[in-house]
C-alpha atoms as a PDB file:
ATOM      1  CA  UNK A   1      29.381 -27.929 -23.535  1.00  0.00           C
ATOM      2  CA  UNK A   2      28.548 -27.949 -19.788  1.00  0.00           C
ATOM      3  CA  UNK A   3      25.351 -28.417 -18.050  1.00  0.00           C
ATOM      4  CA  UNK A   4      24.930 -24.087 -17.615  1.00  0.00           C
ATOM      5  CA  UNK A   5      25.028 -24.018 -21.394  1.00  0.00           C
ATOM      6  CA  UNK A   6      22.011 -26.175 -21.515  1.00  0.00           C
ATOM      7  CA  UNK A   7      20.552 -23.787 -18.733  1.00  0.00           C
ATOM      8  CA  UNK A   8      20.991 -21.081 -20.538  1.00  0.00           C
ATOM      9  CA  UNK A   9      18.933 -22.191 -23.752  1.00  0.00           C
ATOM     10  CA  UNK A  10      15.837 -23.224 -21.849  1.00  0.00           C
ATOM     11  CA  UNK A  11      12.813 -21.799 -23.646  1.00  0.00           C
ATOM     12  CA  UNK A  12      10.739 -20.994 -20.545  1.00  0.00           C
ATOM     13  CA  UNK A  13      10.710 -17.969 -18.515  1.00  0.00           C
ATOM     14  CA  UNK A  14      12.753 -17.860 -15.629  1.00  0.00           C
ATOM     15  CA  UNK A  15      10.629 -17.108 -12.335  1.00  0.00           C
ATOM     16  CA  UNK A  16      10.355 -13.628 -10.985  1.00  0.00           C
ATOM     17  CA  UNK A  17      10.310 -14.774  -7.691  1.00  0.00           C
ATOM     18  CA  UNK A  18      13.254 -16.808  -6.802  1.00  0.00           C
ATOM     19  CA  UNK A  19      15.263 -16.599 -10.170  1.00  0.00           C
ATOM     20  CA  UNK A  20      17.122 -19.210 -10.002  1.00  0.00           C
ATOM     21  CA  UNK A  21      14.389 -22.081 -11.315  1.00  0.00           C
ATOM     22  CA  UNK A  22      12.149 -21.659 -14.637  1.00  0.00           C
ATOM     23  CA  UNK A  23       7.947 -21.758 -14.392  1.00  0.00           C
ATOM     24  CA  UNK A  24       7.131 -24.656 -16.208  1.00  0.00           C
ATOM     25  CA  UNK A  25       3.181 -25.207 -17.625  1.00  0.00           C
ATOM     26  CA  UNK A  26       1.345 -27.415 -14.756  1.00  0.00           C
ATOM     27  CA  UNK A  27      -1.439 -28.817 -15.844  1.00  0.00           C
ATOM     28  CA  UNK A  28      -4.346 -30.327 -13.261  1.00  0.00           C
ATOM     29  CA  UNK A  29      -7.461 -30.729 -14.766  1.00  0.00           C
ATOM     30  CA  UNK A  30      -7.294 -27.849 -16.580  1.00  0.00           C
ATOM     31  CA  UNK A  31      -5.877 -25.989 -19.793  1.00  0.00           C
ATOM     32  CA  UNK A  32      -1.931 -27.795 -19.590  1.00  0.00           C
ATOM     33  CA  UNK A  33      -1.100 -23.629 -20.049  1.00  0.00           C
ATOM     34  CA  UNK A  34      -3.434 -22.016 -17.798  1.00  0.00           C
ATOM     35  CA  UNK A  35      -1.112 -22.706 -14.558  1.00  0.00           C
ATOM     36  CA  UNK A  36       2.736 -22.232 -14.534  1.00  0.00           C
ATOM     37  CA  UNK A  37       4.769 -23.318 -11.496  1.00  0.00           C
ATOM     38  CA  UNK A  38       8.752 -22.804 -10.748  1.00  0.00           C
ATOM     39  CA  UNK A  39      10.633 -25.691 -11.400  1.00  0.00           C
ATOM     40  CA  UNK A  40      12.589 -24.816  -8.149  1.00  0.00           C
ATOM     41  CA  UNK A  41      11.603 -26.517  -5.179  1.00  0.00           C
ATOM     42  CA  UNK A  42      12.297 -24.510  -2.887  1.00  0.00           C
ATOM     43  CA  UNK A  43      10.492 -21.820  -4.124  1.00  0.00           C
ATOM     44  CA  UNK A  44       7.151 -23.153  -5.427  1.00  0.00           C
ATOM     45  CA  UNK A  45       6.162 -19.951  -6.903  1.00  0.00           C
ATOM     46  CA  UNK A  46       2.954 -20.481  -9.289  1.00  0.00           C
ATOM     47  CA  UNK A  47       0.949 -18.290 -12.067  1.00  0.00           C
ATOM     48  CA  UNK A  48      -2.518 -18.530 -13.210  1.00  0.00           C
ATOM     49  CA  UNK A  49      -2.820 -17.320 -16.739  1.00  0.00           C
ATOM     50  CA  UNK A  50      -6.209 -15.867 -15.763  1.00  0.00           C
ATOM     51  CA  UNK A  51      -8.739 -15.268 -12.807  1.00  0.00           C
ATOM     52  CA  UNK A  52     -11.076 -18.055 -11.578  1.00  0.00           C
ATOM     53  CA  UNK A  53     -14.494 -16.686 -11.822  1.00  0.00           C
ATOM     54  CA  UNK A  54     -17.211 -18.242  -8.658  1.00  0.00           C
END
């Protein structure tokens, strides 16, 4: 089995912006699922699970 097998079975979502990385939970002081950021680099694409209320 090559490495794009083990690609292929990754459980998280792959990012709608870039595609080619996966968003990954990110947690910083807050709920470790309430912000999701590509794994790609290049990209840095991120996703709050909800709005921030002031």
């Amino acid at each position: 089995m090559g490495e794009e097998t083990a690609k292929d079975n990754c459980i998280f979502p792959k990012c709608p912006k870039c595609g080619k990385g996966y968003l990954l939970p990110f947690s910083y002081k807050e709920d470790v699922f309430e912000k999701w950021k590509c794994s790609n680099d290049e990209c840095g694409y991120t996703v709050q699970k909800r709005e921030r209320r002031n």
